[in-house]
Protein backbone atom coordinates (compact mmCIF):
# COMPACT_ATOMS: atom_id res chain seq x y z
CA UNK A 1 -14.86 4.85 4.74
CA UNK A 2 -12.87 2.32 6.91
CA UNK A 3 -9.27 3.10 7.42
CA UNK A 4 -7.26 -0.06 5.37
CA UNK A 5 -5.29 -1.74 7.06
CA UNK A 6 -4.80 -4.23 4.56
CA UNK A 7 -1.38 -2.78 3.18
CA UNK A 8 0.53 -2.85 5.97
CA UNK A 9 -0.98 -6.36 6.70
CA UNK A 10 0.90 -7.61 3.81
CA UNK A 11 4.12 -6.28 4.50
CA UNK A 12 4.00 -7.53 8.61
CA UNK A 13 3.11 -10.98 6.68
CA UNK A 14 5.88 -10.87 4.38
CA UNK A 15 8.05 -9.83 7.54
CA UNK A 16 7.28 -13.77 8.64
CA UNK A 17 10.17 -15.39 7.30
CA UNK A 18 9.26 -19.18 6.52
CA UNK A 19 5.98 -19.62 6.09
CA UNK A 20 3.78 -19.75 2.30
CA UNK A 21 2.58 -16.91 3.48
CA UNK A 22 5.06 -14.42 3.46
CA UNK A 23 6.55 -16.08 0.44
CA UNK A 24 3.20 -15.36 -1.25
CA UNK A 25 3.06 -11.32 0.53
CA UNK A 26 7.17 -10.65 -0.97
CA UNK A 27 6.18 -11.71 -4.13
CA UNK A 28 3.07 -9.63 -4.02
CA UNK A 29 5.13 -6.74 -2.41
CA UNK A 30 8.04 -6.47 -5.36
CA UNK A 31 5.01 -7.11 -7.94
CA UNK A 32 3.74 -3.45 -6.47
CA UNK A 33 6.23 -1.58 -5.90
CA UNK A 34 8.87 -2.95 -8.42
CA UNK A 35 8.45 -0.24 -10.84
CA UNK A 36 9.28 3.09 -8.47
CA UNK A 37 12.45 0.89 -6.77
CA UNK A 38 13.58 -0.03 -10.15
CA UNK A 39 13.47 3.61 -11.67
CA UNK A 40 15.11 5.28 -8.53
CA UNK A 41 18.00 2.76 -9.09
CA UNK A 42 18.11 3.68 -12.62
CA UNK A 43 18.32 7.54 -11.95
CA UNK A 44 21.32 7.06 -9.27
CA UNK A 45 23.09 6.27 -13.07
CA UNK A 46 23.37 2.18 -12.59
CA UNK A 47 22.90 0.57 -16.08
CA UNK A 48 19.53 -1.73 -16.86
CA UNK A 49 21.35 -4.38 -15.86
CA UNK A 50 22.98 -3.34 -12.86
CA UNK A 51 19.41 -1.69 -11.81
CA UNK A 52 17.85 -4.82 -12.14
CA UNK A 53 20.28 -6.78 -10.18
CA UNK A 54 20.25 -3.87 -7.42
CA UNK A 55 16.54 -3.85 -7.52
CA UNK A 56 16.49 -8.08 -6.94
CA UNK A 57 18.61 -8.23 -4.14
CA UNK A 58 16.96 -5.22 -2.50
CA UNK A 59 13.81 -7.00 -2.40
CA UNK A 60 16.07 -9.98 -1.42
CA UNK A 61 17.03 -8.33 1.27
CA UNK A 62 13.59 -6.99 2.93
CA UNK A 63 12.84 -11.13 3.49
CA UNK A 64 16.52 -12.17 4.07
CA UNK A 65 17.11 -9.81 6.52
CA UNK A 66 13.79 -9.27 8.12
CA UNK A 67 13.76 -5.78 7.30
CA UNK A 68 10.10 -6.11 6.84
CA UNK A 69 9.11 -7.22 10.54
CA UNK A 70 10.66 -3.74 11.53
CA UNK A 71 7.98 -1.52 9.63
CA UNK A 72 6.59 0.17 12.11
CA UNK A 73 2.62 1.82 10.72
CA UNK A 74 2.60 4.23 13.14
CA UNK A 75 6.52 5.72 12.02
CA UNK A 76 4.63 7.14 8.71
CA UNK A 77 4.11 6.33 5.00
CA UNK A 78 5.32 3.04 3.37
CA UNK A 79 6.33 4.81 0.41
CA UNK A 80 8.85 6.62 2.57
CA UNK A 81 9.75 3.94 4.19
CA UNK A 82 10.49 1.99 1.24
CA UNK A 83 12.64 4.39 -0.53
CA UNK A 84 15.02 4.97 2.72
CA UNK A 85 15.54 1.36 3.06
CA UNK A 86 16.06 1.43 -1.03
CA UNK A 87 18.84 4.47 -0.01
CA UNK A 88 20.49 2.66 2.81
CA UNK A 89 21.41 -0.41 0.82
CA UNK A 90 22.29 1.56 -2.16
CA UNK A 91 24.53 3.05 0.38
CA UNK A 92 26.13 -0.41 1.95
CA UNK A 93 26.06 -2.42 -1.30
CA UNK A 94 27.63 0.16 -4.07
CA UNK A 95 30.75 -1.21 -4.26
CA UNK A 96 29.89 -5.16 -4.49
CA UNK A 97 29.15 -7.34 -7.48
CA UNK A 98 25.40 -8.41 -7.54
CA UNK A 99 25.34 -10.50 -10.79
CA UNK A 100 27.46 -13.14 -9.49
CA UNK A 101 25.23 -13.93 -6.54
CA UNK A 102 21.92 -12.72 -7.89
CA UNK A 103 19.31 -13.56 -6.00
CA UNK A 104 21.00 -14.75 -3.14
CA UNK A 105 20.48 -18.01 -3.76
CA UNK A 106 16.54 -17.96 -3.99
CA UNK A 107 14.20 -17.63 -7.33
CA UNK A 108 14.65 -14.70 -9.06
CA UNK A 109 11.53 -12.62 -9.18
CA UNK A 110 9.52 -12.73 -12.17
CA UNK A 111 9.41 -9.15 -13.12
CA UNK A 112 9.04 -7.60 -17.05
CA UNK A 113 12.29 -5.41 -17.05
CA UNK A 114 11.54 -4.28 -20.26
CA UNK A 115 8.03 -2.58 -19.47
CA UNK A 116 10.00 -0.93 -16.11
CA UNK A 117 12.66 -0.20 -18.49
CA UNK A 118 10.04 1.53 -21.12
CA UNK A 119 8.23 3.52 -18.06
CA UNK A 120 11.72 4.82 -16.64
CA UNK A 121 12.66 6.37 -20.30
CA UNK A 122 9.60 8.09 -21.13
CA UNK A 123 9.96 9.27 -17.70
CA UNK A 124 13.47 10.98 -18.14
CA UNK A 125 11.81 13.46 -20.00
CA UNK A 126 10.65 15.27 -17.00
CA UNK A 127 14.24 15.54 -15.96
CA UNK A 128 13.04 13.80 -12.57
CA UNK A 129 15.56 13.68 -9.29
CA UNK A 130 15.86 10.16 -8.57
CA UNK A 131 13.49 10.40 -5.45
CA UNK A 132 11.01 12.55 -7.75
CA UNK A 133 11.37 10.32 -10.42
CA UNK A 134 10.72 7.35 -7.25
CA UNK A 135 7.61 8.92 -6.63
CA UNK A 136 6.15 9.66 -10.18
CA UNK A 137 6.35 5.80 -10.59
CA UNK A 138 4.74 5.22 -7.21
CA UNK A 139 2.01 6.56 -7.94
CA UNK A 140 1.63 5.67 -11.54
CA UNK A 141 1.70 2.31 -10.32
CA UNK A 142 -0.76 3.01 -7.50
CA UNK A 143 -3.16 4.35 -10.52
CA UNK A 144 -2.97 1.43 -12.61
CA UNK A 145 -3.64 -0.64 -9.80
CA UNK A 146 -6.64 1.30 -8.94
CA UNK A 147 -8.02 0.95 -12.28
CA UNK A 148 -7.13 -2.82 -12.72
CA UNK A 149 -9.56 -3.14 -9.46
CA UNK A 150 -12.40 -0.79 -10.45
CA UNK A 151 -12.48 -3.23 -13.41
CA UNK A 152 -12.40 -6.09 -12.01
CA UNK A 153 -15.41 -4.85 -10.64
CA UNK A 154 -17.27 -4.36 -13.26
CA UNK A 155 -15.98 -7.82 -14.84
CA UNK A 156 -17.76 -9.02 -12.03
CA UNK A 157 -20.85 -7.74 -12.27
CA UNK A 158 -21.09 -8.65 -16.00
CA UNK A 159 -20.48 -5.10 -16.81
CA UNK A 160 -16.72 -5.11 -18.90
CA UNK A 161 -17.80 -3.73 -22.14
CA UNK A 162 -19.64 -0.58 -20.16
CA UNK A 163 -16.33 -0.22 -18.65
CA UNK A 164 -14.14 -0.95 -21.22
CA UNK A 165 -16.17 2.02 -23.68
CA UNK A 166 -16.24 4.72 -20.97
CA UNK A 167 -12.94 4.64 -19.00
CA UNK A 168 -11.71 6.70 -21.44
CA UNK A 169 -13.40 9.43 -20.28
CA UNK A 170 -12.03 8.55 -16.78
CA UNK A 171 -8.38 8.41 -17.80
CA UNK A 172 -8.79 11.52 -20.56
CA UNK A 173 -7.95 8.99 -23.58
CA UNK A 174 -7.95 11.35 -26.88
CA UNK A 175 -9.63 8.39 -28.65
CA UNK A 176 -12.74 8.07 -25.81
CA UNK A 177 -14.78 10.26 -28.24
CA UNK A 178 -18.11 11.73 -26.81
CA UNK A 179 -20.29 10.58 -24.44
CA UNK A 180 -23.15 10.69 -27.25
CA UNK A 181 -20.66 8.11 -29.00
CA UNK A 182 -20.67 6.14 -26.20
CA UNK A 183 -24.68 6.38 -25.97
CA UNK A 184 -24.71 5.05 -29.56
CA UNK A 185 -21.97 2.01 -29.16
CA UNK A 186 -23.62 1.20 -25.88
CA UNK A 187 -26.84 1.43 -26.95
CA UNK A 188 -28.15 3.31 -24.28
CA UNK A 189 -29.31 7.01 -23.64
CA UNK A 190 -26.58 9.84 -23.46
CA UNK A 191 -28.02 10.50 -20.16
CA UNK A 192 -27.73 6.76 -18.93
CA UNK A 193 -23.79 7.17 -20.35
CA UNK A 194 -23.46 10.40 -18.06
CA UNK A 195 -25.07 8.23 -14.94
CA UNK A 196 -22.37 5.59 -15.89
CA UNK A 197 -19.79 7.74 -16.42
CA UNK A 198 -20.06 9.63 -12.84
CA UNK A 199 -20.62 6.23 -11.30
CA UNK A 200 -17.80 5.52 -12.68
CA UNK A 201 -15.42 8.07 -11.53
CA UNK A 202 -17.17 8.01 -7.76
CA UNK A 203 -15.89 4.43 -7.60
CA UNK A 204 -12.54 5.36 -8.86
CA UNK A 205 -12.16 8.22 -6.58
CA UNK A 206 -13.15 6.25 -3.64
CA UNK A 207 -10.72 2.81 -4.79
CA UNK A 208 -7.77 5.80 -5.09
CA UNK A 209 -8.83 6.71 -1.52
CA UNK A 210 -8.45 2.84 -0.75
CA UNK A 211 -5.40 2.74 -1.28
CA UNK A 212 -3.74 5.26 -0.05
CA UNK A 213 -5.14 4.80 2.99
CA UNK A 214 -3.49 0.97 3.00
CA UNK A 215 0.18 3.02 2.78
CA UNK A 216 -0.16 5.67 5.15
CA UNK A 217 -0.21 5.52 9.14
CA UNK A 218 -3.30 6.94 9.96
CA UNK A 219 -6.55 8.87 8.23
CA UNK A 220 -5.67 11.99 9.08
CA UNK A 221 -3.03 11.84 6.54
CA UNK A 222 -4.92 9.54 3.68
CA UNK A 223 -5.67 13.25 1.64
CA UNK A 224 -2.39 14.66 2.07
CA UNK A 225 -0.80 11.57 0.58
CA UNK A 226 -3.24 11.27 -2.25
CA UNK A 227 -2.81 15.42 -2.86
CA UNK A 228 1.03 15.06 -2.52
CA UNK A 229 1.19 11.87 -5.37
CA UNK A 230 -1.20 13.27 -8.03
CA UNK A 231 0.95 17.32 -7.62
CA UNK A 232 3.78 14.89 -8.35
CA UNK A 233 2.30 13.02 -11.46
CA UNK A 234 1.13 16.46 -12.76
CA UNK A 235 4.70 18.12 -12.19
CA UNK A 236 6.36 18.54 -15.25
């Protein structure tokens, strides 16, 4: 499979201060990676509030400051590079006020605090170190993401309700039933389900491998990355 370089595409876009363009890649950017910033923030002990603020004007900051047009691909993993910048103004803004200036001046981004709120306390319950905790949410975020694509997919080719009756046998849903379930909603043959179903987690495999590769600096370390996020999710 080709190595993606879409990822860091993005980010050298949104690194292009004035253009639609990297207005359109920072918005696209926070919308990613909003979640594991926003929980990191919350486990250094800042209130909802104060997290969300924090969590603005960081992203605020990677356009403001052209912090983005100084990612450098080859210096390693985006997630990595993310969280140290995430550290570093932790570090040089503790002691300021962010409400009264939030946003610096530009539109705030449109994020659902709530739902990062929701993920970051069911999360707690793995008593998490904030950068554990930052990387649990990384990649559950990177998994949804996966699976919103995979079905988009299928949407595509006219197949949603195939999707929509066996990806819980993908994601391990206690309510997926069995496949000879399936075979009977779908109307098909349990060994057509079993063909769907394998189909089904090949593509999602391969999507996962997508993007990771899109985060990582080169091929060689596309399996590591994946191996090192899903030992993380399973860490209790």
């Amino acid at each position: 499979m080709p190595f993606a370089t879409t990822q860091w595409s993005l980010i050298l876009a949104a690194g292009q201060r004035g253009s639609a363009e990297a207005e359109a890649a920072l918005e696209r950017l926070c919308s990613l990676y909003w979640v594991p910033v926003f929980a990191f923030v919350r486990r250094q002990g800042h209130s909802v509030e104060e997290a969300e603020d924090l969590t603005q004007a960081f992203f605020m900051r990677l356009i403001e400051k052209e912090v983005l047009s100084e990612a450098d691909r080859s210096r390693g993993r985006f997630r990595t590079f993310l969280l140290t910048g995430c550290q570093n103004f932790l570090a040089n803004e503790r002691d300021r006020t962010f409400a009264a200036k939030r946003g610096g001046g530009r539109t705030p981004l449109s994020i659902d605090v709530s739902a990062a709120e929701a993920r970051y306390q069911r999360a707690l319950a793995h008593d998490e170190t904030p950068e554990r905790l930052y990387d649990r949410q990384w990649c559950l975020t990177l998994l949804a993401r996966v699976l919103d694509d995979v079905r988009d997919e299928y949407v595509a080719q006219g197949k949603e309700r195939l999707f929509e009756r066996i990806r819980g046998f993908l994601t391990m849903d206690d309510d997926a039933g069995s496949q000879a379930e399936a075979a009977h909603d779908l109307d098909m043959t349990i060994a057509a389900v079993k063909v769907a179903v394998h189909r089904l987690r090949k593509r999602y495999r391969n999507a996962l491998r997508e993007h990771v590769s899109a985060t990582v600096a080169s091929p060689d370390e596309i399996e590591d990355e994946r191996r090192y996020l899903l030992k993380t999710l399973a860490r209790v």
